[in-house]
Protein backbone atom coordinates (compact mmCIF):
# COMPACT_ATOMS: atom_id res chain seq x y z
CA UNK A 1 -74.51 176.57 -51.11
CA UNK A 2 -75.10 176.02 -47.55
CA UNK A 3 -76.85 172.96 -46.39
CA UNK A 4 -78.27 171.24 -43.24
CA UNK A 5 -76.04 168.67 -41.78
CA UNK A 6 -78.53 167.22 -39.07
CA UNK A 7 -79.07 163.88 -37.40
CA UNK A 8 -81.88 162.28 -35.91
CA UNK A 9 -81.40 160.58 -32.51
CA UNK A 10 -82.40 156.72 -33.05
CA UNK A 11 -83.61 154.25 -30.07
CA UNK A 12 -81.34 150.68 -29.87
CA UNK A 13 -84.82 149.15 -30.89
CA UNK A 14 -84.95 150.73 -34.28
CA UNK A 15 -81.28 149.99 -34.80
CA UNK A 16 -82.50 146.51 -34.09
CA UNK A 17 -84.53 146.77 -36.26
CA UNK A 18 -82.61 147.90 -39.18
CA UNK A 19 -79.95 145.22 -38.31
CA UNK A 20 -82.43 142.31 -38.92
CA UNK A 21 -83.23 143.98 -42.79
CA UNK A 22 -80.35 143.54 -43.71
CA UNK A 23 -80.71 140.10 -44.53
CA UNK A 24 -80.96 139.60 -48.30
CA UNK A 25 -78.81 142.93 -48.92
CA UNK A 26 -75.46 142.52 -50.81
CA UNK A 27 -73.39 144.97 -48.09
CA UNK A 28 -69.76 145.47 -47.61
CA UNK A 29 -70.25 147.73 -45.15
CA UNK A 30 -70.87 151.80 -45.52
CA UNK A 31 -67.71 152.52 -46.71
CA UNK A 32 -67.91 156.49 -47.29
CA UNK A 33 -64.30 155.86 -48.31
CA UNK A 34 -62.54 159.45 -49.59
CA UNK A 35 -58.94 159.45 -52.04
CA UNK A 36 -56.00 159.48 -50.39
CA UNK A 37 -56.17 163.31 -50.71
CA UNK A 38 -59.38 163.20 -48.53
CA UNK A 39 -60.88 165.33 -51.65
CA UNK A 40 -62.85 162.47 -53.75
CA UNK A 41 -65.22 159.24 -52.96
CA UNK A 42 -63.53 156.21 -54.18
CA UNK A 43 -66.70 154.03 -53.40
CA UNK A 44 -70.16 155.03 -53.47
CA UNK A 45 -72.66 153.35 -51.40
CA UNK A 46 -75.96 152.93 -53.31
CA UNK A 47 -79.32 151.84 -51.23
CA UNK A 48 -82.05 150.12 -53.93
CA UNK A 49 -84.79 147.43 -53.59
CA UNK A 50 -84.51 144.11 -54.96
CA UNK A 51 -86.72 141.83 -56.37
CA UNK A 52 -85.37 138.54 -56.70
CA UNK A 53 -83.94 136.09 -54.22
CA UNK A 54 -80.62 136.95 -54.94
CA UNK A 55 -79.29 140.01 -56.11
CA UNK A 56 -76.24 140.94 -58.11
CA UNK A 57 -73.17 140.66 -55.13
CA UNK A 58 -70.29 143.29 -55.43
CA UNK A 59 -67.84 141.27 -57.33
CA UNK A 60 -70.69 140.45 -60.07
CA UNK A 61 -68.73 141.37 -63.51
CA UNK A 62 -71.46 143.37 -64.56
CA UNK A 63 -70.90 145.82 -61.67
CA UNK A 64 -67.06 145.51 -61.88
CA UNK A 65 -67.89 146.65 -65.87
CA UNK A 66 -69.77 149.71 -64.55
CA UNK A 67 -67.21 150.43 -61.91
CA UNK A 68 -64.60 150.79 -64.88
CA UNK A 69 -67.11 152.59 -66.95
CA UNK A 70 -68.11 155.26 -63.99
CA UNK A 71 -64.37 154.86 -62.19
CA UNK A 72 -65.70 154.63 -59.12
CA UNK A 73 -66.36 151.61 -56.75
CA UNK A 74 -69.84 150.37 -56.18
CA UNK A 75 -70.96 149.14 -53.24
CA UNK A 76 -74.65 147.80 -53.53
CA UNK A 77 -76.81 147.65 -50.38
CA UNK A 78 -80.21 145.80 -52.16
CA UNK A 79 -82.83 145.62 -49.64
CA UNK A 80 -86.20 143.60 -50.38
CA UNK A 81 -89.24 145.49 -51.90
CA UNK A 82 -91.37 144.19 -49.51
CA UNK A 83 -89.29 145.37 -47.08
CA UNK A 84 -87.89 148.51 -48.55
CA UNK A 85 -90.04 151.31 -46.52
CA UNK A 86 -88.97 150.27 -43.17
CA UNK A 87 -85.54 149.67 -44.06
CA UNK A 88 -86.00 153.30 -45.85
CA UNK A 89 -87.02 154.50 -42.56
CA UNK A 90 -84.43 152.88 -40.42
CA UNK A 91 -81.90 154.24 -42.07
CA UNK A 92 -83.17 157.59 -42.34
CA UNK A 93 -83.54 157.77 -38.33
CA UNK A 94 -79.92 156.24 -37.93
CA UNK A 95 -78.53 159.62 -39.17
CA UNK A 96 -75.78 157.15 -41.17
CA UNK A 97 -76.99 157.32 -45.12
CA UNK A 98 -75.29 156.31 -48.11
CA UNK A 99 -74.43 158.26 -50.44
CA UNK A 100 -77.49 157.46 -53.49
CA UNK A 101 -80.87 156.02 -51.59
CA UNK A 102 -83.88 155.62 -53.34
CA UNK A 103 -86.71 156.95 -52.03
CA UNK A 104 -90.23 158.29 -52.91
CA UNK A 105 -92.43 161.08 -51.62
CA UNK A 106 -93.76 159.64 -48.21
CA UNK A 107 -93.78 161.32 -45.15
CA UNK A 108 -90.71 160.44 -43.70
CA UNK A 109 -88.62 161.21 -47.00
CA UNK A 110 -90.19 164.94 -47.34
CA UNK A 111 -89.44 165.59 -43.41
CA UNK A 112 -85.89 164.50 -44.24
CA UNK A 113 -85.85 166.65 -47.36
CA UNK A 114 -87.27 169.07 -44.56
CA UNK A 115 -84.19 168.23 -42.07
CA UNK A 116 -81.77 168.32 -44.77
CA UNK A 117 -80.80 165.37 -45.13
CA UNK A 118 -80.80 165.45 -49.05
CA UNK A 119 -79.35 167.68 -51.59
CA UNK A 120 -80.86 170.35 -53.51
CA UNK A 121 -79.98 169.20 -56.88
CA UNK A 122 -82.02 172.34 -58.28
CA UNK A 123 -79.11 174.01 -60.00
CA UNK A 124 -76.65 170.88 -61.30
CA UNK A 125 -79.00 168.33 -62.73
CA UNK A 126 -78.94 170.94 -66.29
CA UNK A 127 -75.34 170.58 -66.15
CA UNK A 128 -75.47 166.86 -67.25
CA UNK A 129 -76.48 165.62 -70.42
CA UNK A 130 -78.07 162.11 -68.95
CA UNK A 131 -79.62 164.09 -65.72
CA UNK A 132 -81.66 165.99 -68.05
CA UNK A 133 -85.89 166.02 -67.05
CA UNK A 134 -88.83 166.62 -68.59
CA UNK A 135 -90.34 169.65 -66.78
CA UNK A 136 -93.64 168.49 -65.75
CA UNK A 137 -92.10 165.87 -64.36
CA UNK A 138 -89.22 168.41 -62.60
CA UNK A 139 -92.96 169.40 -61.13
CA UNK A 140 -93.71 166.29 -60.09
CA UNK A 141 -90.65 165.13 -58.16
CA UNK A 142 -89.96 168.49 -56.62
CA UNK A 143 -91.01 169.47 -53.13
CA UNK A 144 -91.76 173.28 -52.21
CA UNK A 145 -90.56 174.08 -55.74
CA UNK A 146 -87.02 172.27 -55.26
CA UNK A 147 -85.69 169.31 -56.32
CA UNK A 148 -83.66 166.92 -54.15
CA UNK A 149 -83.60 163.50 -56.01
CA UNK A 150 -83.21 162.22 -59.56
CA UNK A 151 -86.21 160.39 -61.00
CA UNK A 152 -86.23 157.30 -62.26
CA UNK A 153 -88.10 158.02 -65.72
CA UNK A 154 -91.66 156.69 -66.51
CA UNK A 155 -93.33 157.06 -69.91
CA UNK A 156 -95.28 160.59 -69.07
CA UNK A 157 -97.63 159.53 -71.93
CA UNK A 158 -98.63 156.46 -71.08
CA UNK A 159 -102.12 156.85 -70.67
CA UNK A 160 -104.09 155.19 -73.60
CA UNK A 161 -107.23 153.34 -75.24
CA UNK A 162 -107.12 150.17 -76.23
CA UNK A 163 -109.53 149.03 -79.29
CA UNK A 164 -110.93 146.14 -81.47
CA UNK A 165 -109.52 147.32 -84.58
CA UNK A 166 -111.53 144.42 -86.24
CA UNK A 167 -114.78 145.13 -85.04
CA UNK A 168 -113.93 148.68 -86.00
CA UNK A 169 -113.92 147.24 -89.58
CA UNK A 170 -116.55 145.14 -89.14
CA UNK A 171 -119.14 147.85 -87.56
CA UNK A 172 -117.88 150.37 -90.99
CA UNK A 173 -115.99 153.08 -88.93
CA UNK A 174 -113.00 154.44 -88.50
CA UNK A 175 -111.12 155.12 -85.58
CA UNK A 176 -112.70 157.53 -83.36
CA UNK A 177 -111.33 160.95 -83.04
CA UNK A 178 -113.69 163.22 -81.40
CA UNK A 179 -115.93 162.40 -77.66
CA UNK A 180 -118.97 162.24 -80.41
CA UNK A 181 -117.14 159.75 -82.80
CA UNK A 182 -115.75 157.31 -79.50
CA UNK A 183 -119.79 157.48 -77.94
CA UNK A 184 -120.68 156.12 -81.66
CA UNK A 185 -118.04 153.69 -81.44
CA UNK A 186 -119.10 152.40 -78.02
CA UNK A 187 -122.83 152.00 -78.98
CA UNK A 188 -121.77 150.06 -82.19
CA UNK A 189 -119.81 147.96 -80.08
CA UNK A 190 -123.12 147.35 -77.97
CA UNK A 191 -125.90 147.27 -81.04
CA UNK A 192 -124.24 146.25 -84.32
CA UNK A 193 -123.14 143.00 -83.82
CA UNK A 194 -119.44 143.64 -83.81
CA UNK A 195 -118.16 140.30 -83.69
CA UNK A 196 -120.37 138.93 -86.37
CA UNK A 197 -121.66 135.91 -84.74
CA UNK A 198 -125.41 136.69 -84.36
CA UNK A 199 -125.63 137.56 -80.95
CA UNK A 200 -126.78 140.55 -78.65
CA UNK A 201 -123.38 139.21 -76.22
CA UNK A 202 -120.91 142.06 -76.94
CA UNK A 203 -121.00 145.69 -75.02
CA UNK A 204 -118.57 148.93 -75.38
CA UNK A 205 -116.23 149.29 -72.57
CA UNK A 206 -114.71 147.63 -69.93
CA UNK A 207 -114.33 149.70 -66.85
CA UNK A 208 -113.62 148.36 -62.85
CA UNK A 209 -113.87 149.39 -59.58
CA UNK A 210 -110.03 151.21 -60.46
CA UNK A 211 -111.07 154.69 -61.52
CA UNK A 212 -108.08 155.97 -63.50
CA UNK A 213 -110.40 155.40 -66.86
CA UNK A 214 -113.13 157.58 -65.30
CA UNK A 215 -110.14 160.47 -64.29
CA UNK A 216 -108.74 160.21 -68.32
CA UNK A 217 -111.71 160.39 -70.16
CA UNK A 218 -112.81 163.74 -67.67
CA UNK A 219 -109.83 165.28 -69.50
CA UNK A 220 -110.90 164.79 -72.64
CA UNK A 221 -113.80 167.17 -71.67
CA UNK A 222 -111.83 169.94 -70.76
CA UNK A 223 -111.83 168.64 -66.88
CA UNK A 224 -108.25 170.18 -64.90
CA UNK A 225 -106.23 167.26 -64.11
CA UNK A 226 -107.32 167.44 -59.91
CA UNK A 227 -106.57 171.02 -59.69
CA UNK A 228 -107.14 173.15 -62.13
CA UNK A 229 -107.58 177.62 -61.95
CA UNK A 230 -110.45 179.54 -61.92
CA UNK A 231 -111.31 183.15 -63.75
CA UNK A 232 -108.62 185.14 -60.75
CA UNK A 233 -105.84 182.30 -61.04
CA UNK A 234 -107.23 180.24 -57.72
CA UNK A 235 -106.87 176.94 -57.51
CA UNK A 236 -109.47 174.60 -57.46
CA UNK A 237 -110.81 171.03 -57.68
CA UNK A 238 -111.44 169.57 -60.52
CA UNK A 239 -114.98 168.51 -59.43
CA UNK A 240 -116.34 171.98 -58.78
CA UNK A 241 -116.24 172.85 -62.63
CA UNK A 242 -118.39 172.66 -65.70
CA UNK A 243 -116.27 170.53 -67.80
CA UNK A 244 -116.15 167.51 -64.84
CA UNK A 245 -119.73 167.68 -64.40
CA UNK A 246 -120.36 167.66 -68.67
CA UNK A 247 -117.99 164.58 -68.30
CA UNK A 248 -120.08 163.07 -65.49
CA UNK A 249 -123.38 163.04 -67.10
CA UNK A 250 -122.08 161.34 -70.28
CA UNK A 251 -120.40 158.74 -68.39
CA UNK A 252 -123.95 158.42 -66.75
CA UNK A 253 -125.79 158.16 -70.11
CA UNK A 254 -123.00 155.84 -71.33
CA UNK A 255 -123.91 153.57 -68.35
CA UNK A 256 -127.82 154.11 -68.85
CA UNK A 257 -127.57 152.87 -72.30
CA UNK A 258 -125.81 149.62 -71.52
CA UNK A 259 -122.50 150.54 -73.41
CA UNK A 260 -120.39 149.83 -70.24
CA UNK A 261 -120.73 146.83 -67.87
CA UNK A 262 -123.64 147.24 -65.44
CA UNK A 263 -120.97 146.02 -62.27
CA UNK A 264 -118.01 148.12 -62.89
CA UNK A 265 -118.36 149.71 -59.03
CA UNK A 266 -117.54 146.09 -58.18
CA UNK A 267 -115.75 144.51 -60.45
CA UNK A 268 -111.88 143.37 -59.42
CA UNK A 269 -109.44 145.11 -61.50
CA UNK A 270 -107.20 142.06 -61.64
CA UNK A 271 -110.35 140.72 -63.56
CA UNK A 272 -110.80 144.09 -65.81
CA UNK A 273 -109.15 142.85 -68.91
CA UNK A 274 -111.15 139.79 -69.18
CA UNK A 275 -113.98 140.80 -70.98
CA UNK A 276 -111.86 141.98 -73.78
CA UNK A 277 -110.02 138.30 -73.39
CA UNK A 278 -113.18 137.07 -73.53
CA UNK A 279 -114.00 138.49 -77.04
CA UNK A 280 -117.11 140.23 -75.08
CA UNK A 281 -115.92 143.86 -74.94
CA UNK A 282 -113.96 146.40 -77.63
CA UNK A 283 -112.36 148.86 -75.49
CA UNK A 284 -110.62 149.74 -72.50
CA UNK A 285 -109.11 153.35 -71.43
CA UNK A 286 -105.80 152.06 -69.22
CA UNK A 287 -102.21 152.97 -70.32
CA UNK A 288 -100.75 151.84 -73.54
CA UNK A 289 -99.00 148.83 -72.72
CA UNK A 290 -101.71 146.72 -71.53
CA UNK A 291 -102.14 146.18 -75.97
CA UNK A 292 -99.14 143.85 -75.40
CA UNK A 293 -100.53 142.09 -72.27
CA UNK A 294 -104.03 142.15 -73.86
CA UNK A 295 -102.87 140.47 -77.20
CA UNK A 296 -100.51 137.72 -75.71
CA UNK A 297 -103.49 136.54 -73.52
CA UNK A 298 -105.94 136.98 -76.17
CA UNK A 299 -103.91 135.11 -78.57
CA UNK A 300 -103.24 132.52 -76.55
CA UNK A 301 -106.89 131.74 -75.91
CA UNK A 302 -107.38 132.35 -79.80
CA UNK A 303 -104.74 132.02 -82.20
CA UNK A 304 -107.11 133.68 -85.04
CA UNK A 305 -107.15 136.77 -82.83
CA UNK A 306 -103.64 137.86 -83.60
CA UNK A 307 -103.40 141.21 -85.12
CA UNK A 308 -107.30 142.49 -83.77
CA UNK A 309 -105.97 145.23 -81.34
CA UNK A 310 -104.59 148.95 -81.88
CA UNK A 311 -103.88 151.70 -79.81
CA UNK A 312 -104.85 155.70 -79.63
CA UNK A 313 -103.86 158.24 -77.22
CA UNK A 314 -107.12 160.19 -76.80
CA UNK A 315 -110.14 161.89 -78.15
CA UNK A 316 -110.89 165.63 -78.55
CA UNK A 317 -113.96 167.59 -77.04
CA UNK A 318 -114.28 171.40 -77.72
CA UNK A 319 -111.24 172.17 -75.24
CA UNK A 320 -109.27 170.65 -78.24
CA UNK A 321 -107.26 167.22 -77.69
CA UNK A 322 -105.60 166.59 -74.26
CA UNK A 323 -104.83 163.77 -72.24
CA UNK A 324 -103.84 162.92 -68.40
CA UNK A 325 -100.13 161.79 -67.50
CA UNK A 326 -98.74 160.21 -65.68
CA UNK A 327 -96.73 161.10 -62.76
CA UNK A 328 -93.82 160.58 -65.15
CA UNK A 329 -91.39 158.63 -62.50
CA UNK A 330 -91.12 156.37 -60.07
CA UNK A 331 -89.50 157.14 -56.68
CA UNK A 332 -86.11 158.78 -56.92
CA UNK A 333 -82.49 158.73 -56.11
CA UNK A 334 -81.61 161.54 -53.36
CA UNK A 335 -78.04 162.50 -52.11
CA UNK A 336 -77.03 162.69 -48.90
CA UNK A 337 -75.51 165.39 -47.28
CA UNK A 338 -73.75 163.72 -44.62
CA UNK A 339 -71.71 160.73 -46.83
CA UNK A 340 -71.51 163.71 -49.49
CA UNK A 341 -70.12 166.63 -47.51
CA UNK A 342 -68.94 169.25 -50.26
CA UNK A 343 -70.05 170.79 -53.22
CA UNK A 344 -66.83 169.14 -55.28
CA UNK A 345 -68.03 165.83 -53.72
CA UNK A 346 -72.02 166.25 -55.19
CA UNK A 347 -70.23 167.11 -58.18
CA UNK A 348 -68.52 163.70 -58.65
CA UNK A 349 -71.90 161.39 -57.39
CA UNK A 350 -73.80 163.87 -59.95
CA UNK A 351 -71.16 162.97 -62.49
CA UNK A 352 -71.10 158.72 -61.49
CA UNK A 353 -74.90 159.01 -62.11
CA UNK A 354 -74.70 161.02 -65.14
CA UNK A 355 -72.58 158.14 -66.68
CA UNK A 356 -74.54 155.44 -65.26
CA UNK A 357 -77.65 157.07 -67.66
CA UNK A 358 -74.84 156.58 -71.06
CA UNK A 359 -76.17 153.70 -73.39
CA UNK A 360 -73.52 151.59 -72.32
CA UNK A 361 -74.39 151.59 -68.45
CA UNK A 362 -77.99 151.04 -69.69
CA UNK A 363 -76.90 148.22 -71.33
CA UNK A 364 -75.21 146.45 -68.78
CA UNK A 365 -78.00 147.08 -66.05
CA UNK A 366 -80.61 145.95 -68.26
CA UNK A 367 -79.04 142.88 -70.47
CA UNK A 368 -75.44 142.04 -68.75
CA UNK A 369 -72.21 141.88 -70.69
CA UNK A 370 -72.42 141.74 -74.49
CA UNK A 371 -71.45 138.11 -75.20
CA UNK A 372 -71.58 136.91 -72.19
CA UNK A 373 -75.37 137.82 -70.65
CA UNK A 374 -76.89 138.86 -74.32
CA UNK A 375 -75.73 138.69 -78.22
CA UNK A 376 -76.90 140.93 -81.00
CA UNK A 377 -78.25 139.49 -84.20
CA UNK A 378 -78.66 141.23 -86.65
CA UNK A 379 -79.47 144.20 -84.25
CA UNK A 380 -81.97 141.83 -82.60
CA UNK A 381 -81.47 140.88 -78.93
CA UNK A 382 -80.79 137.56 -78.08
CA UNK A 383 -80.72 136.74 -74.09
CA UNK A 384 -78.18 134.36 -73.25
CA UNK A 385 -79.87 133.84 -69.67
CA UNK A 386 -82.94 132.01 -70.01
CA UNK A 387 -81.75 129.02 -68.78
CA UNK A 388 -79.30 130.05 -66.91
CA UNK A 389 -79.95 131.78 -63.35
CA UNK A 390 -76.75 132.31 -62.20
CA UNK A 391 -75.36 134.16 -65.07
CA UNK A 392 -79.08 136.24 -65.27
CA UNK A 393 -78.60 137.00 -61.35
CA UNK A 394 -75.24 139.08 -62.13
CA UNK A 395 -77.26 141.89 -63.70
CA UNK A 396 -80.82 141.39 -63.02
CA UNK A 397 -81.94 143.74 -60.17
CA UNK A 398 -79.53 146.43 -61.63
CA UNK A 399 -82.22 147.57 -63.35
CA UNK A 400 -83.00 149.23 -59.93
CA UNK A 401 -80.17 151.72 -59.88
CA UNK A 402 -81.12 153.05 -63.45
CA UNK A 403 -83.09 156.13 -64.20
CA UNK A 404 -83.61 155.59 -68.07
CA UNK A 405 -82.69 159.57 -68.53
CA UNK A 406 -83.18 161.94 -70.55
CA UNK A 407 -84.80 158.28 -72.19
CA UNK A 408 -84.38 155.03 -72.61
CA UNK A 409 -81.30 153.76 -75.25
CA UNK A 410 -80.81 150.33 -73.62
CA UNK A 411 -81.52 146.98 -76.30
CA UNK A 412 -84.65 145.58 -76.42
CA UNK A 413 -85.98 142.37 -77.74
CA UNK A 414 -87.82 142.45 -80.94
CA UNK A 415 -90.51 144.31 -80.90
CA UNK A 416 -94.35 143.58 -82.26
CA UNK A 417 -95.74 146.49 -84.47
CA UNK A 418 -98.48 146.52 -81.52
CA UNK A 419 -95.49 147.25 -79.00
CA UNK A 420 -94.23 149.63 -81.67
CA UNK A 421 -97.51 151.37 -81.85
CA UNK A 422 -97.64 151.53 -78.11
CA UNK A 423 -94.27 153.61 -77.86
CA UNK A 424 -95.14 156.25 -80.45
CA UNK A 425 -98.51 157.08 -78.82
CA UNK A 426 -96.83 157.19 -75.54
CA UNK A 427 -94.90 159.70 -77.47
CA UNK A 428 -96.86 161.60 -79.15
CA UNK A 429 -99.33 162.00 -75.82
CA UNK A 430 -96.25 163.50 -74.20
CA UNK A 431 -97.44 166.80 -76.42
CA UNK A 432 -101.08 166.56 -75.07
CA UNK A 433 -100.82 166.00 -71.90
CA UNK A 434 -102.25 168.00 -68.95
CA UNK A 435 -100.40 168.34 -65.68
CA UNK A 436 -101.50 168.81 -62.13
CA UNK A 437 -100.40 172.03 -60.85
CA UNK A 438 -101.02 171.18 -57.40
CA UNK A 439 -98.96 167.42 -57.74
CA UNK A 440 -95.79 168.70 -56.22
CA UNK A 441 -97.29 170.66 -53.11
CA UNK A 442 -97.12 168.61 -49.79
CA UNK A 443 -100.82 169.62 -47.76
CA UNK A 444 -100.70 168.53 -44.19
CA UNK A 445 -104.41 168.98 -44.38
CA UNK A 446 -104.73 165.93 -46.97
CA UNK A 447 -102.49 164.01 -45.28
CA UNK A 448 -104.51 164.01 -42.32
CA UNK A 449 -107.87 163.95 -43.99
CA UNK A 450 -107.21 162.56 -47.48
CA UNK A 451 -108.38 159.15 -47.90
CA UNK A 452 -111.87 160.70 -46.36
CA UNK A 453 -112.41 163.70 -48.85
CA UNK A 454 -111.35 161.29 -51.72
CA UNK A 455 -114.22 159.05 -50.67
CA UNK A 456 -116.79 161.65 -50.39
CA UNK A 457 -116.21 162.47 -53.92
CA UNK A 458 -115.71 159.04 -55.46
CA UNK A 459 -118.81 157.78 -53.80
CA UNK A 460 -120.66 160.43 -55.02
CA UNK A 461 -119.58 160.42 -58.70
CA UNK A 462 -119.99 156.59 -58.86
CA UNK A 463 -123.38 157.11 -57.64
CA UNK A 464 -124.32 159.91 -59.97
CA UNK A 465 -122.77 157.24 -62.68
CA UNK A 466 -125.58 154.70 -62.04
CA UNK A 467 -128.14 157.43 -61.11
CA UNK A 468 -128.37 156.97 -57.62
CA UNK A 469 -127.64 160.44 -57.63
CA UNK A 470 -129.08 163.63 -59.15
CA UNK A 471 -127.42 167.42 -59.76
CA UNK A 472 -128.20 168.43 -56.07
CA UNK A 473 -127.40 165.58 -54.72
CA UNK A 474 -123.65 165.80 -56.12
CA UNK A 475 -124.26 169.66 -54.70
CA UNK A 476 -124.89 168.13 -51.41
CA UNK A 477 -121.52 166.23 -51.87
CA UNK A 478 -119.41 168.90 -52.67
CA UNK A 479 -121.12 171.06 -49.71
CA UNK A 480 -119.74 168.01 -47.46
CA UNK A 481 -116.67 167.98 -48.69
CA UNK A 482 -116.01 171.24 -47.76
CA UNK A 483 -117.21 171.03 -44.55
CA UNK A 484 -115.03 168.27 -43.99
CA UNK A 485 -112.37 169.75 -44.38
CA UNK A 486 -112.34 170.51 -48.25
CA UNK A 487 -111.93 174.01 -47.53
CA UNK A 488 -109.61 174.77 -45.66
CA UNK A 489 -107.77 172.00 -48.02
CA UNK A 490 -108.50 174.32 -50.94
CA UNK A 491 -106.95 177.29 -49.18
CA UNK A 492 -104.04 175.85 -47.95
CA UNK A 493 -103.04 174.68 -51.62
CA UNK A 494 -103.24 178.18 -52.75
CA UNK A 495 -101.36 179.32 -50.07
CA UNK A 496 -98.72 176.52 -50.90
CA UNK A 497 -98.93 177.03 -54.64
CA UNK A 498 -98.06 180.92 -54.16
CA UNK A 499 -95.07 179.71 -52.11
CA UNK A 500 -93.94 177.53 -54.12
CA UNK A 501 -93.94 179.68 -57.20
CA UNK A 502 -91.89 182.12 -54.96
CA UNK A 503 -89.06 179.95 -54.58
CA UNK A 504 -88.80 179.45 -58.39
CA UNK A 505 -88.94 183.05 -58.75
């Protein structure tokens, strides 16, 4: 397999630069150290972020425990979060890499990918049990139809609906399973008094200014996920089809009939859950896990309100039952191809990373040492680092080197039968769930003109929301988006998409 082996020229300035972020990085220095024979890496040199003050040093016994569990050396170089992209790009214009860096897919990491500064993982990864991915998200991480990092795993399904199960109860229905059944559900939640105390003060569905709920429920109609295909197999936006605009005019009849709240357009979405906190709302469409948040806040206003919420994945319409994912990951771990020169050497970093995905290395990156960091009771975890922050800061940012594949096996605490419910419909959506064919083609067009033909469109379909627009005027809208630049965005997708598809081939 032939690779790239170039570097980028780097001023003194940015070197500078990258000198000064160092500070709050646990470094012993790059050590790119081969065996004796010159034919294996002793010590691998991992670049993560951090998120706490201190994280783990070298000689933390968790990481001499995964050292002995991988047999090979660690050496950690944790750079702050906040910091993390320019350090990221520092590094990538000093031409010196360690061997694992995490990085995501900004501009800078697919023009190294470009460069070849990365491996193509593409034909290992199925070699190893724990490197194993789920294939839209092999979709989503790869870049002109290869892939050259390992993801670290998100819950594809994760996408959800929150609910008042009790006002379910107390309204007489069920939960909703069709688009007809959840509109039903929403105006009972407005008109029938669902909290039983006499007043017109209760309303559907909370929604903000955030407009992931508006891009879910558009599935549910049969909407593509962004980019769907037309009758030849084009691509094409999601906005220029029937199903979107059948979506659009029931979320403008939903908002005409006072079943949503009248300042969603506005509205903060750090405030979002607080009408459901509030006891004013019965709904929200957000990903599965905000049950948990939902009920600990709720419950700690309201003791009585324990046990009110539950959780569903989605509702069918007549293109049967489907849901939007997730991206599936967040950022990745790429190789480098100048600290990892050879094929046999890929093969061993492949292998240290395979073994950091066991249940073991899970373990100790996400609880510590068994009896030292965490005890099992009766198959219940019990953290032995609450009050103690040393101990916790041995292990604590590890969590950044792990990629939770093919899933997660690590303990967890004990879980509530909400919690429980919110894992088994992230689940289950993973069999429902509608990719974006287009999410893994980089567009120089968008990049350059992105942010603008977004906002055309979201102005436009909030406005056609609250009726400040009509069926030509969203007409008029699409006609500017295209002149914007929209269409030669459109054909340049195709173009990539046909590419792309070549390269698998």
């Amino acid at each position: 397999m032939k690779k790239k082996n170039t570097k980028t020229k780097v001023s003194l300035s940015l070197l500078s630069a990258g000198m000064l972020l160092l500070v709050g990085c646990s470094e012993e220095g790059s050590s790119g150290n081969n065996g004796e024979d010159g034919s294996a890496i002793e010590t691998i040199d991992i670049m993560t972020m951090s998120y706490t003050p201190e994280p783990p040093q070298n000689d933390s016994p968790v990481i001499k425990e995964l050292e002995e569990l991988t047999g090979k050396k660690m050496n950690m170089l944790f750079v702050p979060s906040t910091t993390y992209g320019d350090r990221f790009n520092v590094t990538l214009a000093s031409g010196s890499l360690p061997h694992v860096m995490l990085g995501d897919k900004s501009p800078s990491y697919i023009s190294a990918v470009r460069d070849g500064a990365f491996w193509d993982l593409t034909d290992y990864l199925d070699d190893y049990e724990n490197l194993k991915i789920n294939d839209i998200v092999k979709e989503n991480v790869s870049i002109e139809g290869r892939i050259y990092g390992i993801p670290r795993a998100r819950p594809l399904g994760r996408n959800a609906v929150v609910i008042r199960k009790d006002w379910l109860e107390n309204v007489g229905m069920d939960m909703p399973e069709t688009i007809d059944d959840f509109y039903d559900v929403l105006k009972a939640f407005t008109e029938d008094d669902p909290d039983g105390n006499g007043e017109n003060d209760t309303y559907g569905m909370a929604i903000s200014e955030h407009e992931e709920p508006w891009n879910i429920m558009q599935t549910w109609f049969g909407a593509p996920n962004k980019w769907g295909f037309d009758d030849n197999g084009e691509l094409i936006p999601d906005f220029t089809t029937d199903e979107y605009r059948e979506a659009l005019e029931w979320f403008n009849q939903i908002y005409d009939e006072g079943l949503i709240n009248e300042d969603f357009a506005i509205m903060d979405p750090t405030q979002w859950t607080n009408p459901m906190i509030n006891e004013e709302v019965g709904i929200i469409v957000d990903v599965a896990d905000t049950a948990g948040r939902l009920h600990k806040a709720m419950v700690d206003k309201d003791p009585e309100l324990d046990d009110v919420l539950d959780v569903f994945g989605a509702v069918s319409g007549d293109h049967g039952l489907v849901t939007k994912p997730t991206t599936g990951y967040h950022s990745v771990f790429s190789i480098s191809t100048t600290s990892v020169k050879s094929e046999e050497e890929l093969k061993e970093v492949l292998a240290f990373l395979n073994d950091l995905n066991s249940e073991e290395a899970q373990n100790l990156t996400i609880n510590g040492i068994e009896g030292v960091h965490y005890e099992l009771e009766n198959g219940e975890l019990n953290d032995l680092t609450v009050d103690d922050e040393k101990s916790r800061n041995e292990f604590q940012d590890l969590n950044q080197i792990q990629m939770y594949l093919p899933e997660e096996k690590f303990h967890k605490p004990e879980q509530t039968d909400l919690a429980i419910r919110s894992q088994e419909v992230m689940i289950e959506n993973e069999d429902i769930v509608l990719p974006d064919p287009a999410y893994p083609l980089v567009s120089k067009i968008y990049a350059q003109r992105g942010q603008q033909l977004d906002n055309i469109i979201g102005d436009a379909r909030i406005k056609y929301i609250i009726g400040e627009l009509d069926d030509a005027g969203f007409e008029d809208a699409i006609d500017t988006w295209m002149s914007s630049g929209g269409e030669d965005y459109v054909k340049e997708i195709n173009e990539l998409y046909k590419e792309a598809q070549s390269v698998k081939e």
